[in-house]
Protein backbone atom coordinates (compact mmCIF):
# COMPACT_ATOMS: atom_id res chain seq x y z
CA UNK A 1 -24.05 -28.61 -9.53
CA UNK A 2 -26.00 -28.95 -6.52
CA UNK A 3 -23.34 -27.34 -4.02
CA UNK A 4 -22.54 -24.73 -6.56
CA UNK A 5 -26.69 -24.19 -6.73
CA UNK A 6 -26.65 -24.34 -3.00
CA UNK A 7 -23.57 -21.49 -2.77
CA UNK A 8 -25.09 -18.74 -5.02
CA UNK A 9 -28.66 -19.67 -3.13
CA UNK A 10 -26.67 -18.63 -0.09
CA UNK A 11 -25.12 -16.07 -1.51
CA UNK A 12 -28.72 -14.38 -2.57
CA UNK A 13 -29.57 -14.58 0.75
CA UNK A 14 -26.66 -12.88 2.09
CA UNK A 15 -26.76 -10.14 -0.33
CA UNK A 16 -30.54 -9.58 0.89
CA UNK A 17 -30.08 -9.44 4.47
CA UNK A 18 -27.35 -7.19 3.22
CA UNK A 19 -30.01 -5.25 1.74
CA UNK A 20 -32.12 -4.93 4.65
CA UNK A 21 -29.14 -3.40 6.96
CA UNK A 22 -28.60 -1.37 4.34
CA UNK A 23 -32.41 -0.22 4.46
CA UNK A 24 -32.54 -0.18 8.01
CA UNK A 25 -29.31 3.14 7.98
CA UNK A 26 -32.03 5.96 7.02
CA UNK A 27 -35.83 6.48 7.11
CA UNK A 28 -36.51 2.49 8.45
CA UNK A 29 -33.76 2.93 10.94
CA UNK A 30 -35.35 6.27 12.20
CA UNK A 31 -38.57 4.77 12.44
CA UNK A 32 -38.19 1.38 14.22
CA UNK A 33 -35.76 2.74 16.97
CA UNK A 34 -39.35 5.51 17.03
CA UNK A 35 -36.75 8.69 17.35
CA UNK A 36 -35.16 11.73 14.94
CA UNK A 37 -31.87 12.31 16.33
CA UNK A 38 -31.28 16.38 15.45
CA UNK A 39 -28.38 18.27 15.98
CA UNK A 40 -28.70 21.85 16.88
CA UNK A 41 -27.46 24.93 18.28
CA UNK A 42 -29.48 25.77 21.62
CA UNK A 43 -27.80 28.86 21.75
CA UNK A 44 -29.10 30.89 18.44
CA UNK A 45 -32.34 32.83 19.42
CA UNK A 46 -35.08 32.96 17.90
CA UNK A 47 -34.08 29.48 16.04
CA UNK A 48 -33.09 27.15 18.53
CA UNK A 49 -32.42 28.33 22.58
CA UNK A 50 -33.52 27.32 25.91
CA UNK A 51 -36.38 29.62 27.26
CA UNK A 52 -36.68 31.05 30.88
CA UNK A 53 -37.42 27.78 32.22
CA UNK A 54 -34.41 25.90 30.93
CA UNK A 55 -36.61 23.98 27.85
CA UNK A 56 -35.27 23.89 24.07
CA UNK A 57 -37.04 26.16 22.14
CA UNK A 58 -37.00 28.04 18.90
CA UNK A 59 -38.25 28.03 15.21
CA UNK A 60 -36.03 25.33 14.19
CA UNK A 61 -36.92 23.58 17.13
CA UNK A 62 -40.68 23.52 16.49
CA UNK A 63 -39.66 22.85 12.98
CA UNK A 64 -38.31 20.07 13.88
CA UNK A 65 -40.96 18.73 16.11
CA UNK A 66 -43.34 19.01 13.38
CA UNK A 67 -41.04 17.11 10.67
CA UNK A 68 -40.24 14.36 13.12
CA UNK A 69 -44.56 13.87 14.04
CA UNK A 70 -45.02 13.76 10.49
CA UNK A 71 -42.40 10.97 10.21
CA UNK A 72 -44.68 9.12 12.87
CA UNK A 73 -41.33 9.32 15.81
CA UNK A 74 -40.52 11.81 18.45
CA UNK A 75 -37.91 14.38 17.71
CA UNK A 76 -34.11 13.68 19.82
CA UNK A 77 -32.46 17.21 19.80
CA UNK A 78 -28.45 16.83 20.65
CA UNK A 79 -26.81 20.09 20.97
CA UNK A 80 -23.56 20.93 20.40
CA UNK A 81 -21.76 24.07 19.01
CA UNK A 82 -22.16 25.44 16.03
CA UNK A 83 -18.17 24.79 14.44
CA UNK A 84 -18.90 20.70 15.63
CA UNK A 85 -22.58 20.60 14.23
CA UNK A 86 -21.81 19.32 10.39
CA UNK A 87 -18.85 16.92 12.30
CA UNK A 88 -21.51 15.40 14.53
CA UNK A 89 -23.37 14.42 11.16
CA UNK A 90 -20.54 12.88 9.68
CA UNK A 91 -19.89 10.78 13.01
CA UNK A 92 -23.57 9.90 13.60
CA UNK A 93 -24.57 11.76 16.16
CA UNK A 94 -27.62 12.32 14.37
CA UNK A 95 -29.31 11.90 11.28
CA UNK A 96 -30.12 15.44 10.74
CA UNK A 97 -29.02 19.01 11.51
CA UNK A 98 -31.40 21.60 12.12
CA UNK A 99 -30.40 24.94 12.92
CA UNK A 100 -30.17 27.77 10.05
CA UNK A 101 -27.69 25.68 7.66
CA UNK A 102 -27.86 27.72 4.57
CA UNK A 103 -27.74 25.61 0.95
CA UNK A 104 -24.26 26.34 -0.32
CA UNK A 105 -22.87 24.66 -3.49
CA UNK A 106 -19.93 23.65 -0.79
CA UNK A 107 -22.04 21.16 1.62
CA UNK A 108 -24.37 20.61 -1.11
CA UNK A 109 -21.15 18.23 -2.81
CA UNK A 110 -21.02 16.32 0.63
CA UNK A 111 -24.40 16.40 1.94
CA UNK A 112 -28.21 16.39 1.01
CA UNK A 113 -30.85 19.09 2.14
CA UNK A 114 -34.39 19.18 2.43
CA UNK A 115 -36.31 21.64 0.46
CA UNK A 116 -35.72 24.96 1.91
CA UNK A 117 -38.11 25.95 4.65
CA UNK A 118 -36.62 29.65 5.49
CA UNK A 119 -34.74 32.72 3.81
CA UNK A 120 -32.59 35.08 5.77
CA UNK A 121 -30.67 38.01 4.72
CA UNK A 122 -27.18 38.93 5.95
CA UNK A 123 -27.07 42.05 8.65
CA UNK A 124 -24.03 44.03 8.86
CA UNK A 125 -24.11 45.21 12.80
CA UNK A 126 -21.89 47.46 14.61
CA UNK A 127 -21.95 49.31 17.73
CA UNK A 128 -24.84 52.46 18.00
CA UNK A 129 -22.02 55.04 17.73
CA UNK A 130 -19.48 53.18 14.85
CA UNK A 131 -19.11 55.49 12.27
CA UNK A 132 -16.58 54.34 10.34
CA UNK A 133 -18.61 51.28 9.12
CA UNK A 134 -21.70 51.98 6.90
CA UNK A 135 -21.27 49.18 4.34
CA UNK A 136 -20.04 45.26 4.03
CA UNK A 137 -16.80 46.92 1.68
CA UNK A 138 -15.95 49.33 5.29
CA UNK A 139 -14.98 45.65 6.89
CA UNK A 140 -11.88 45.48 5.22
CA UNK A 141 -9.09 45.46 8.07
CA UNK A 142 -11.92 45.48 10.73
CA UNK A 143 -12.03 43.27 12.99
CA UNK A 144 -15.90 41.05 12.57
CA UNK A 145 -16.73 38.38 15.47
CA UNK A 146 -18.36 34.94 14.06
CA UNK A 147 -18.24 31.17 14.83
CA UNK A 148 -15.66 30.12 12.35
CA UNK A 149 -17.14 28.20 9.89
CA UNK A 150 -20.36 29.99 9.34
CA UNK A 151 -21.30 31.49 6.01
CA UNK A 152 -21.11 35.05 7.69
CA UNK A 153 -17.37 34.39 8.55
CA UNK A 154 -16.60 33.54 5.44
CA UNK A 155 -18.55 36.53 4.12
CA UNK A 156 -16.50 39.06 6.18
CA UNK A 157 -13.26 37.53 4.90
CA UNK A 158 -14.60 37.69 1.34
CA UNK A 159 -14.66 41.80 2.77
CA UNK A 160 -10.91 41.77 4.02
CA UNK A 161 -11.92 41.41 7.60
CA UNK A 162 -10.12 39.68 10.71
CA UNK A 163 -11.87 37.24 12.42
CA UNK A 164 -12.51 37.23 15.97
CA UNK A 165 -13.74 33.97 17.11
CA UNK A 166 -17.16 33.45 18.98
CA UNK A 167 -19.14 30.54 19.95
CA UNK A 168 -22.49 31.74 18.26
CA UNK A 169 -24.31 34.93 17.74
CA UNK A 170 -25.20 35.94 21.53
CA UNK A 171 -21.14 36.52 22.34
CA UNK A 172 -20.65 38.38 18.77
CA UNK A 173 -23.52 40.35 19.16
CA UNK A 174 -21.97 40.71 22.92
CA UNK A 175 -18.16 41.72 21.68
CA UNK A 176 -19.58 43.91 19.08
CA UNK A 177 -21.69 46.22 21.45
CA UNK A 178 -18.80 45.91 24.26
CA UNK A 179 -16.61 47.36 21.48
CA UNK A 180 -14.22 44.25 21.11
CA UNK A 181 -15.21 43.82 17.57
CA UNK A 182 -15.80 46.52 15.25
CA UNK A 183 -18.76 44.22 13.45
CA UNK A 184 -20.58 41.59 13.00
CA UNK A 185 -22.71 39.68 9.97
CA UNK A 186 -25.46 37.62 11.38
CA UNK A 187 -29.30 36.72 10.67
CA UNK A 188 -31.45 39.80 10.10
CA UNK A 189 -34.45 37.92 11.67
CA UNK A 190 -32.31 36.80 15.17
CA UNK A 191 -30.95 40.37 14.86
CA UNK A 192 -34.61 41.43 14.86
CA UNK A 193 -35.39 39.18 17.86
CA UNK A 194 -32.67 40.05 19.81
CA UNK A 195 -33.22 43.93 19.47
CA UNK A 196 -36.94 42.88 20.71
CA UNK A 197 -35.68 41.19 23.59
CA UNK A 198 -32.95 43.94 24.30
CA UNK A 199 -34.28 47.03 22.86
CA UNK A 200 -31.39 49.49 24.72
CA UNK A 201 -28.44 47.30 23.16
CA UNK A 202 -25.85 49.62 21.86
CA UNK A 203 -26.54 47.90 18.23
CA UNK A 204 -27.85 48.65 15.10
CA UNK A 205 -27.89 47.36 11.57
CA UNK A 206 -26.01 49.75 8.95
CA UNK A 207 -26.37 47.58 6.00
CA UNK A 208 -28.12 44.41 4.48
CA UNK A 209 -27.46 42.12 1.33
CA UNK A 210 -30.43 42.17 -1.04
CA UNK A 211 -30.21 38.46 -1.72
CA UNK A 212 -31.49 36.36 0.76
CA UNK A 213 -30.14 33.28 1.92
CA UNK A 214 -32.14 29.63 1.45
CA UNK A 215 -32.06 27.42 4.57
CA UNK A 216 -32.19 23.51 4.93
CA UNK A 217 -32.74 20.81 6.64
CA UNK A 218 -29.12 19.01 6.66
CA UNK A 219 -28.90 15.00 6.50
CA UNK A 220 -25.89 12.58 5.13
CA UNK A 221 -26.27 12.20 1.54
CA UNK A 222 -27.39 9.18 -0.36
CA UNK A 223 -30.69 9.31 1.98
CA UNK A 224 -33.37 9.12 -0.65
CA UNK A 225 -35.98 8.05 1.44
CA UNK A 226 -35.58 10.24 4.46
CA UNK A 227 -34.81 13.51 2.00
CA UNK A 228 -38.18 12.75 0.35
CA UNK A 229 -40.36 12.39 3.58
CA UNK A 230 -38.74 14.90 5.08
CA UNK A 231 -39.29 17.38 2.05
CA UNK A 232 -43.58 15.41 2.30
CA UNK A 233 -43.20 16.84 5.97
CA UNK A 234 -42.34 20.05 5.26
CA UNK A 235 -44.47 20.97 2.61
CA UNK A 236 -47.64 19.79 4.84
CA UNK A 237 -46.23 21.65 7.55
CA UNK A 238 -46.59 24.80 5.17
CA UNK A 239 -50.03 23.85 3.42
CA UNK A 240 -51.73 23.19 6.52
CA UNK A 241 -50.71 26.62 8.30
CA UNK A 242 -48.53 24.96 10.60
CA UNK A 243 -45.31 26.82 9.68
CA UNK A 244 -47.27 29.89 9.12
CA UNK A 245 -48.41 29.82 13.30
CA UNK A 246 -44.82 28.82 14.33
CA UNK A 247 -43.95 31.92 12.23
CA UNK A 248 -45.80 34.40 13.60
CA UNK A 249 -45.24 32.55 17.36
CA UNK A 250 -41.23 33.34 16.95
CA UNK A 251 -41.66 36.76 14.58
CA UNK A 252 -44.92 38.04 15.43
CA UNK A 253 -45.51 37.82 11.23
CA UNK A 254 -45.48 35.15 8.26
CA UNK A 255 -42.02 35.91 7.40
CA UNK A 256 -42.35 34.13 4.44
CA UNK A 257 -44.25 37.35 2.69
């Protein structure tokens, strides 16, 4: 009795330390190692790009910032492309992507989000003197540049358009107004940066979709911990006017009215 008594003892023991690790994969982990590892773009103005002095910048970026001081560590951004983001996730890169993932029923089945913390609408863009495309139905048989496995590729193909491949919006934007894509569907709000930044680019929105988009912080699923603190973060971020001054920094408004 007493070596099957000492057995399960041992067994308890094991299954708690087994516990522990199993504590130590999301919120504890983040917080003893003192670092959010995020994965993002670098190369999607005004979310997430390197400035004129080299430095990671961006809404996202600054979102991120804040979420990871609330969680009491320093923010770790990793960048990659955008097609290798979600991978970098699964391979644990990271524990979070930040960078304009929109909540789709799709990655909602394999991943969790925070509570949304932006809404975009889709642009339809051409070049200044297109005049064969005024609407998303015109894409049909056009040819629309996009990173592959974006939400706005997927959108032109729902539209009967080709695909040209790009590595983010800066090269489709690029193709479009070089006239090596007909089109493009991308962010109204980088669209509106970028036309801020480049006022005499040959490019011009023709059409938007009235229903907007709802974007998320991305993190593996079966996270409870970190989703909820992260969703804590975020909401203080917005009552306590931080998000509204990181707004108007990357907009020049509260783009949430």
């Amino acid at each position: 009795m007493k070596t099957i008594a000492t057995l399960l003892l041992a067994g308890m023991v094991q299954l708690g330390f087994s516990g522990a690790a199993l504590a130590e994969t999301d919120l504890a982990k983040i917080q003893s190692a003192g670092v959010f590892k995020i994965g993002t773009e670098g190369t999607y103005p005004p979310f997430t790009f390197h400035d004129a002095s080299g430095a990671l910048t961006g809404f996202d970026v600054d979102i991120g910032r804040e979420v990871a001081k609330r969680l009491k560590v320093k923010a770790e951004f990793v960048e990659g492309k955008w097609d290798g983001l979600i991978a970098g996730l699964d391979a644990k890169r990271y524990e979070a992507v930040i960078n304009q993932v929109s909540i789709t029923p799709e990655r909602q089945a394999k991943y969790d989000f925070s509570a949304p913390y932006l809404s975009s609408k889709a642009a339809l863009i051409v070049r200044d003197d297109n005049k064969t495309i005024k609407s998303f139905e015109d894409l049909k048989g056009k040819k629309s540049a996009h990173t592959l496995t974006s939400n706005y590729a997927q959108l032109a193909r729902s539209y009967g358009a080709d695909i040209v491949a790009t590595d983010g919006f800066n090269q489709s934007v690029d193709l479009v107004a070089q006239g090596r894509a007909d089109a493009t569907i991308n962010d109204n709000l980088s669209f509106l940066d970028f036309k801020k930044h480049k006022p005499d680019a040959p490019v011009k929105i023709v059409a938007s979709r009235s229903d907007a988009e709802q974007v998320g912080i991305l993190i593996e699923k079966g996270n409870p911990q970190l989703k909820e603190a992260i969703d804590k973060a975020l909401a203080d971020i917005k009552s306590d006017g931080t998000w509204q001054r990181i707004s108007v920094k990357y907009f020049g408004t509260d783009v949430s009215k």
